[in-house]
Protein backbone atom coordinates (compact mmCIF):
# COMPACT_ATOMS: atom_id res chain seq x y z
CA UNK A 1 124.15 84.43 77.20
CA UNK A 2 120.63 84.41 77.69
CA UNK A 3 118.28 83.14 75.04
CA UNK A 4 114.65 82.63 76.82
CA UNK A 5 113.18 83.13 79.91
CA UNK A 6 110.96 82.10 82.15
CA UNK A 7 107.94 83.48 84.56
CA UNK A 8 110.27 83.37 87.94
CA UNK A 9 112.69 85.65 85.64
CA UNK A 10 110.17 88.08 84.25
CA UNK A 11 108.56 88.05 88.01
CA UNK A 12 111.72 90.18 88.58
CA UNK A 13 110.88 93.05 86.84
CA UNK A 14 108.40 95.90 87.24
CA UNK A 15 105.33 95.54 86.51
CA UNK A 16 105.38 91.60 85.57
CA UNK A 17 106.04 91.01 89.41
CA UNK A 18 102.27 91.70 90.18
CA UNK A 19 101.14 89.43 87.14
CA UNK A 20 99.34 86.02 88.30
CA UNK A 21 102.06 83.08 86.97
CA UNK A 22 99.09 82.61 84.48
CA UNK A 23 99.29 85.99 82.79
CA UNK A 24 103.37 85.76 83.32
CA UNK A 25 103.67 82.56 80.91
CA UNK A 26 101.34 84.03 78.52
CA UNK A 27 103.48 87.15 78.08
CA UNK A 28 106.79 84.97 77.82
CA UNK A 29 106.76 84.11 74.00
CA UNK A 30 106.26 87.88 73.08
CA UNK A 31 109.78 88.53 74.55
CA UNK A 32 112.75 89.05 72.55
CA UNK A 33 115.84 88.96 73.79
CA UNK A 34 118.44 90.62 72.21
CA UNK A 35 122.42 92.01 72.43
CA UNK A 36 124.04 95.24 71.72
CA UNK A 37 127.87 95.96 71.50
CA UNK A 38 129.45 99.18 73.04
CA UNK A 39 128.36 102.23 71.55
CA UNK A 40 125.63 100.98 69.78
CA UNK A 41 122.26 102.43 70.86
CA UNK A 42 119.24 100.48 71.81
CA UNK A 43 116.79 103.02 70.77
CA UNK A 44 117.08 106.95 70.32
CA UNK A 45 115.33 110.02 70.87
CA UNK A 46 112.44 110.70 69.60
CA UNK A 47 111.39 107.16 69.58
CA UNK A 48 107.98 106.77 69.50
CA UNK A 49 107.12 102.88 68.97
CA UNK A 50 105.27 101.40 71.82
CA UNK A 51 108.22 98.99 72.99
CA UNK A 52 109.54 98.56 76.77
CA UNK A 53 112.85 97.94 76.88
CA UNK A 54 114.31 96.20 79.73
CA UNK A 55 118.31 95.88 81.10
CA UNK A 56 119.39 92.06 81.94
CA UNK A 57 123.34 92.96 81.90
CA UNK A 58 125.70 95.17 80.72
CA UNK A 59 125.84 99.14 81.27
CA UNK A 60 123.63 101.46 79.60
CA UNK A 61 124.20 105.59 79.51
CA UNK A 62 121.09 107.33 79.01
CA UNK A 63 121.66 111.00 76.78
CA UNK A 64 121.05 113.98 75.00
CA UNK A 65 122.39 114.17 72.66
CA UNK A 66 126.65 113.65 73.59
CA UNK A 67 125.37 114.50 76.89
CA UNK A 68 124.95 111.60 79.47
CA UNK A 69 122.74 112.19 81.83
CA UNK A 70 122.56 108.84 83.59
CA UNK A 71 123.24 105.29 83.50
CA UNK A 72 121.97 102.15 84.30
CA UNK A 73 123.72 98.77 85.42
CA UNK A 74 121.66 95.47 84.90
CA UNK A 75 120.42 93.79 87.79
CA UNK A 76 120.12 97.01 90.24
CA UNK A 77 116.84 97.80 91.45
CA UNK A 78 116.91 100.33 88.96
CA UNK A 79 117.08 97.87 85.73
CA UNK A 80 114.29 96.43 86.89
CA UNK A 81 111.70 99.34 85.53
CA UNK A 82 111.29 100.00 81.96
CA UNK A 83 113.64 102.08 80.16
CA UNK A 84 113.30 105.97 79.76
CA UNK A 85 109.69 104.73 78.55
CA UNK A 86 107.96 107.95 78.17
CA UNK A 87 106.89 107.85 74.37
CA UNK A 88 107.84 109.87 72.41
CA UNK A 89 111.53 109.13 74.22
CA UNK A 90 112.88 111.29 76.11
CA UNK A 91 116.60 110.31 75.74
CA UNK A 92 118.79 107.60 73.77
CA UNK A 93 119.90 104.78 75.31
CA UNK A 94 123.34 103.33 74.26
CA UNK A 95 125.54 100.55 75.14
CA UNK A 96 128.39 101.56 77.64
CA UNK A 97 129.71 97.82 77.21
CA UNK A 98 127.89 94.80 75.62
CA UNK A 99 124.94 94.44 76.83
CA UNK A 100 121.59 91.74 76.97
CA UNK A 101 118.08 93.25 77.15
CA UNK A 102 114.86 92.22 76.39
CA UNK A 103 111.60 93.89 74.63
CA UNK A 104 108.06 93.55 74.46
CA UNK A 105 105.24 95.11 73.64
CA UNK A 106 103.77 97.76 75.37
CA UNK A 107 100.63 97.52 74.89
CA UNK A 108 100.45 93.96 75.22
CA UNK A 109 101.64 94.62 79.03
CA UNK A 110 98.97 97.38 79.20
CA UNK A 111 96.20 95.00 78.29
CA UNK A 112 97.60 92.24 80.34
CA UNK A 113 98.04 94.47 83.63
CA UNK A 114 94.69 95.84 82.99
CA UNK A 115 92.38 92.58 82.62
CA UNK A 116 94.68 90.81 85.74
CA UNK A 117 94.51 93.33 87.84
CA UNK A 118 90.86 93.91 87.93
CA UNK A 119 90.52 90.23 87.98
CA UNK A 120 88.25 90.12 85.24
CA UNK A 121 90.69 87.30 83.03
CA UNK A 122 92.93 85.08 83.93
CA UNK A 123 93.80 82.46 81.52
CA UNK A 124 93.61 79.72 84.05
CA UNK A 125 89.71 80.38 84.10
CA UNK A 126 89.41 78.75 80.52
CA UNK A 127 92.60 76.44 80.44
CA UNK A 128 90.56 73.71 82.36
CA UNK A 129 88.32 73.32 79.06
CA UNK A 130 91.51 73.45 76.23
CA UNK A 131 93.87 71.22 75.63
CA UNK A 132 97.63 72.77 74.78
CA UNK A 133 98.52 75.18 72.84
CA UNK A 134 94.24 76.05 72.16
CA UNK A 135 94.40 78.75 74.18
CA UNK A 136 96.58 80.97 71.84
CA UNK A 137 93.72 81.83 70.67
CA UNK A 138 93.32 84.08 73.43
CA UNK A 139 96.51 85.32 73.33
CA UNK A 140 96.39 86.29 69.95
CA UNK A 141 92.87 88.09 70.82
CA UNK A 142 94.48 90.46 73.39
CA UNK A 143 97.38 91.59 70.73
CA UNK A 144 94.85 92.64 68.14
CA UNK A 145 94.44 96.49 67.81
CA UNK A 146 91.31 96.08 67.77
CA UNK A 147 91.04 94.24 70.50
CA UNK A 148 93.27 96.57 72.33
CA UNK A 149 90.97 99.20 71.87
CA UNK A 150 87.95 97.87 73.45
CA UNK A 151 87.30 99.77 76.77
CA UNK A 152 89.43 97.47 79.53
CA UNK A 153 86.25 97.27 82.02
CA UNK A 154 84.38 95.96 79.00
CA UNK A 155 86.19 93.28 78.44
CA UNK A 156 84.60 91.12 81.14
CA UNK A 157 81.42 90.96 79.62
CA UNK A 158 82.47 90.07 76.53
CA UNK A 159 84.17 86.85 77.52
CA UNK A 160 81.47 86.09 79.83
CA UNK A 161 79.15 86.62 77.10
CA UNK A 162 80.86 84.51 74.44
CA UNK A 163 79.01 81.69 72.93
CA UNK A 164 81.28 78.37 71.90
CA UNK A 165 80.26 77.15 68.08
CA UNK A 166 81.81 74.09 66.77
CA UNK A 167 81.85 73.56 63.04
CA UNK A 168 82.77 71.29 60.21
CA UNK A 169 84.76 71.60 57.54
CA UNK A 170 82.65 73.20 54.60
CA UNK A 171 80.60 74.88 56.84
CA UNK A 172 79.62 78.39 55.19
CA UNK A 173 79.18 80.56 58.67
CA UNK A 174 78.15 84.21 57.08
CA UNK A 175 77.48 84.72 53.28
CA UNK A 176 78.29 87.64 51.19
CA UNK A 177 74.74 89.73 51.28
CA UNK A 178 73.07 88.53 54.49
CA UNK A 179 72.83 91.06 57.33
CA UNK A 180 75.26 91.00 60.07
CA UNK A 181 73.97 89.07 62.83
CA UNK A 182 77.50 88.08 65.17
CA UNK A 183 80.89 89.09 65.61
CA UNK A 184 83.22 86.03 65.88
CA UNK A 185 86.28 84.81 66.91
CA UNK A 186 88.33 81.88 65.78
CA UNK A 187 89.22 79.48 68.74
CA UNK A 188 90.55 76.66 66.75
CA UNK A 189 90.36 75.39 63.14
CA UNK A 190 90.73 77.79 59.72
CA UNK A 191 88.34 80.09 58.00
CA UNK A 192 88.52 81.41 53.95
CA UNK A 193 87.02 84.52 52.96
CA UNK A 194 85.80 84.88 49.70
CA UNK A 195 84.26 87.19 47.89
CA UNK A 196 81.73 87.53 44.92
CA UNK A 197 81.82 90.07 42.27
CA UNK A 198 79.59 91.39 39.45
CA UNK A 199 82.74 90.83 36.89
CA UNK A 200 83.44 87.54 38.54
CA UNK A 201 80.41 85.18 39.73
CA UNK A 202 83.32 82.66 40.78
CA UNK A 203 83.96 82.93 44.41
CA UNK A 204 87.64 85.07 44.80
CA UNK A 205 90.10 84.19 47.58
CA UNK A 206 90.39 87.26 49.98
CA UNK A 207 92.04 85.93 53.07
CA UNK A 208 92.64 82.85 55.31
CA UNK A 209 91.84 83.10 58.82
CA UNK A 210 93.36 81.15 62.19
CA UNK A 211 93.60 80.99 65.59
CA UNK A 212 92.97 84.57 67.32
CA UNK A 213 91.60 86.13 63.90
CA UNK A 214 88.49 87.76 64.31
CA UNK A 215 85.32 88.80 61.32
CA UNK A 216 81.73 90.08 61.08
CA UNK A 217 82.30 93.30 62.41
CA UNK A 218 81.94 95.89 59.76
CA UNK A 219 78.69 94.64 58.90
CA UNK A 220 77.48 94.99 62.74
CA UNK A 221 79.42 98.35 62.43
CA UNK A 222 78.21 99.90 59.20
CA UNK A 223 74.60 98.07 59.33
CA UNK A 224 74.90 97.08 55.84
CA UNK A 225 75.00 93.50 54.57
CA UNK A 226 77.63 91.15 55.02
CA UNK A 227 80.35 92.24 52.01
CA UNK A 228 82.37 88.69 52.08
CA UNK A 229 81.65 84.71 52.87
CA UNK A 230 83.70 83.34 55.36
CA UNK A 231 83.65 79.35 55.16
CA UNK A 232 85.38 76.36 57.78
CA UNK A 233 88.41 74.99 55.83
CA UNK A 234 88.45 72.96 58.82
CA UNK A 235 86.94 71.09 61.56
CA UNK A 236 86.87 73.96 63.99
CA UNK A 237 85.33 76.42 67.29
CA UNK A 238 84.58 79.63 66.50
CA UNK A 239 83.50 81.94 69.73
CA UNK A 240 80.38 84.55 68.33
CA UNK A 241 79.09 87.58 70.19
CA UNK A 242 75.62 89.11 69.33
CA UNK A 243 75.15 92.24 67.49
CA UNK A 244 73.49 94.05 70.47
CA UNK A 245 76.15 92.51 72.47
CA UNK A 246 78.54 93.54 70.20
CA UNK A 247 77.71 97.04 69.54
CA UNK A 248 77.20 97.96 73.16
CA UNK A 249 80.52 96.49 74.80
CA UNK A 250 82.50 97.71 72.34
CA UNK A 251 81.47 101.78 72.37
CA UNK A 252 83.26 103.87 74.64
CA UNK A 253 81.46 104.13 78.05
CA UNK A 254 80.54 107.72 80.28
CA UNK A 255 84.15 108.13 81.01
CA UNK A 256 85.56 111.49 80.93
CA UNK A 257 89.09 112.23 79.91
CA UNK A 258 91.06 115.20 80.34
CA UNK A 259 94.40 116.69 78.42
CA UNK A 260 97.21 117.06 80.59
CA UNK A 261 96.33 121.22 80.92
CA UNK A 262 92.90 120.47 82.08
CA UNK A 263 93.92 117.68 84.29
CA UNK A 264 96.34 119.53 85.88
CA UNK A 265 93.70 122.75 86.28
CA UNK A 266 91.40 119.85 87.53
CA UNK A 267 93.89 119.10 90.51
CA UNK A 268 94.89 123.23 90.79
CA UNK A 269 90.99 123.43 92.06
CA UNK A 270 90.90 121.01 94.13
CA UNK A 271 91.30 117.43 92.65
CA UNK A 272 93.98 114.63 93.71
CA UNK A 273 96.50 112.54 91.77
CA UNK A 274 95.40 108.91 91.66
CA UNK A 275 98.35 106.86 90.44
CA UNK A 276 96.40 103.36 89.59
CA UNK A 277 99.99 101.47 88.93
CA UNK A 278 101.62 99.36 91.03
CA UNK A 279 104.35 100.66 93.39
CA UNK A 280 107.63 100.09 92.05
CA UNK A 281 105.99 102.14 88.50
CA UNK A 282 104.84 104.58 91.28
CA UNK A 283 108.27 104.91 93.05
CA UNK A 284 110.22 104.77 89.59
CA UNK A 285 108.10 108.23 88.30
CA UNK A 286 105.05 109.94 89.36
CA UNK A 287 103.02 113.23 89.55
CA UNK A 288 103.88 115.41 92.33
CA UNK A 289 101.63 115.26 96.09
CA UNK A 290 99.91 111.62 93.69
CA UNK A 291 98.23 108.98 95.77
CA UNK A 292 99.38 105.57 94.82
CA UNK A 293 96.48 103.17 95.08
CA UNK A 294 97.16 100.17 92.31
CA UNK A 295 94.66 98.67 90.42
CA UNK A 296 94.41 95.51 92.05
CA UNK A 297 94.07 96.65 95.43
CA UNK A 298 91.26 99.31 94.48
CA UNK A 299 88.53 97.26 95.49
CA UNK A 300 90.01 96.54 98.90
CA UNK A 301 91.27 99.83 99.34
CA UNK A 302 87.99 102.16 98.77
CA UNK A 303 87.99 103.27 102.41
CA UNK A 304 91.57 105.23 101.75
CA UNK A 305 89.94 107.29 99.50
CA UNK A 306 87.63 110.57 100.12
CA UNK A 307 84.07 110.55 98.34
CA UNK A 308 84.03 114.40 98.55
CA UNK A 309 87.25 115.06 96.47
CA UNK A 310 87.29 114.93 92.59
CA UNK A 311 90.47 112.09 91.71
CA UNK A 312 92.34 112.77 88.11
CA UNK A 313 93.32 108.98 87.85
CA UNK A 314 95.82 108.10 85.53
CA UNK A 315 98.55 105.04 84.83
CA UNK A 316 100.76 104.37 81.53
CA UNK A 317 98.31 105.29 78.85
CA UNK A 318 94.91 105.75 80.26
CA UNK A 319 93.89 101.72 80.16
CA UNK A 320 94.76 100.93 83.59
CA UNK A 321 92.85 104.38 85.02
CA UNK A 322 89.81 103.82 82.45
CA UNK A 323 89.15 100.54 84.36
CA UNK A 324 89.71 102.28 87.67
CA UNK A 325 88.11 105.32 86.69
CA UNK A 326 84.91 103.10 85.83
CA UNK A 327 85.08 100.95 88.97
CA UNK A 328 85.12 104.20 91.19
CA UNK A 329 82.14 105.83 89.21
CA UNK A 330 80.44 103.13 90.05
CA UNK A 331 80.45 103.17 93.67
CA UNK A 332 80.00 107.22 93.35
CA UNK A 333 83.68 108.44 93.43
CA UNK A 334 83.69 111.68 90.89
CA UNK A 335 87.00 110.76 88.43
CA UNK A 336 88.33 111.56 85.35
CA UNK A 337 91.67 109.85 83.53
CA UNK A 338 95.05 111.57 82.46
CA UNK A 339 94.11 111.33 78.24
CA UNK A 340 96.95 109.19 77.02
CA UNK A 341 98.05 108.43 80.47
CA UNK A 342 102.15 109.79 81.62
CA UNK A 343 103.50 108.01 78.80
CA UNK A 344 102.02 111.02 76.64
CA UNK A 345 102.28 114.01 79.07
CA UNK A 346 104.62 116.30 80.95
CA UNK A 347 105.49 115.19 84.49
């Protein structure tokens, strides 16, 4: 019975086996591992949370309703893709015998593929200057949903344009009433957020803050003053990005998106397929006559593509193509992304 893993294990499966080992350990303690008798399902039509569920043993049928439509065996090439993972799902999947499988996140995965494969993050770029476990707070950065919405090919620029503040204990950093000036991130240490009100001119405990949490944005958002005071509870590094900085890497950028009817007009007239994932995803499902160029080959790979014909580019849920989509435009390709990417379309 297995009750952890490691990278060489979750190198086995599609997509982690492109992941730098880096990226691969960081993903490991978001893994669950869990068991399922016979006949018990592992997650039913209609489905919609943003899990991928992966077979390690056991036999799994795939249905409609009491209709089985296929089945899966656990360590053929075909357990090694994520199951039925169109969201919402497709089928049910239930246990044939007992069975081991493991889920993550989704979007985790999305965010990791995204920032390794245009090589813009890799954890091993900043675990020369922390010691242990410090760089969770990295970790816990990327599984914010805030975080998670911040345009992929922006994310570069905001770590590169990061500055590193060390604090002490006591240390007030933003006060309730004074106008938004950074948006920070806790590296290591604690924060407390308190608040004053005019019914209560003692400070009142809102929140305490750690590794990974993140504040100071709704005042950079809203332009009004700062609504709370966030104070050190301990010695501790907070990471700060400018409001300029702020605002600009975190809005949307000139890319256009398309609904799966106007994509699919887009291609009728003369546009191509441009599956950004990597091959086994590709070979697993993919639109019809689609060109498979992943990610992390696009910059390499340029010459494969024509300059003269429109590409609808599209991955999982758009955050893989975004990034591609905004490399290409770049160096003058004319693209657009699949909105919501094939895990929220027709095939």
């Amino acid at each position: 019975m297995t009750t952890s893993m490691d990278a060489a294990q979750l190198g086995k499966f599609s997509p982690f086996d492109t992941l730098e080992s880096a990226s691969l350990d960081d993903l490991l303690d978001s893994i669950e591992i869990l068991h399922a008798a016979q006949g018990q399902a592992l997650f039913d039509k209609g489905d919609s949370e943003k899990r991928s569920f992966y077979l390690l043993s056991g036999t799994l049928s795939l249905r409609n309703g009491d209709q089985v439509l296929g089945t899966i065996i656990g360590g053929t090439d075909e357990a090694s893709n994520p199951i039925a993972p169109t969201l919402p799902r497709q089928l049910s999947a239930v246990a044939v015998d007992d069975v081991e499988y493991f889920v993550i996140d989704s979007e985790l995965v999305d965010v990791t593929l995204t920032l390794d494969h245009t090589g813009v993050y890799e954890v091993g770029d900043f675990s020369s200057e922390l010691n242990g476990g410090e760089v969770d707070w990295m970790t816990a950065l990327l599984r914010s949903k805030t975080f998670q919405l911040i345009p992929p090919q922006n994310i570069q620029m905001i770590f590169m344009r990061l500055n590193r503040v060390d604090y002490r204990a006591g240390h007030v950093v933003i006060r309730q009433g004074s106008k938004g000036d950074h948006f920070y991130i806790i590296r290591s240490g604690r924060c407390r957020v308190t608040r004053e009100t005019p019914a209560n001119l003692e400070d009142i405990d809102l929140a305490e803050l750690g590794v990974g949490d993140t504040f100071g944005e709704e005042a950079l958002i809203s332009d009004e003053a700062r609504n709370a005071t966030v104070t050190m509870q301990t010695d501790g590094t907070l990471m700060r990005l400018a409001r300029d900085e702020f605002r600009s890497l975190l809005n949307e950028p000139m890319i256009v998106s398309l609904d799966p009817e106007d994509a699919h007009e887009a291609v009728s007239l003369g546009g191509k397929w441009l599956d950004v994932r990597v091959p086994s995803e590709f070979k697993a499902f993919s639109k019809e006559d689609a060109m498979n160029l992943p990610l992390y080959l696009l910059r390499h790979k340029l010459d494969a593509l024509d300059r003269k014909t429109p590409y609808v580019v599209y991955c999982d849920t758009g955050r893989r193509s975004s990034a591609a989509a905004f490399l290409l435009n770049q160096r003058g390709f004319e693209t657009a992304v699949l909105k919501g990417g094939l895990n929220h379309s027709a095939l």
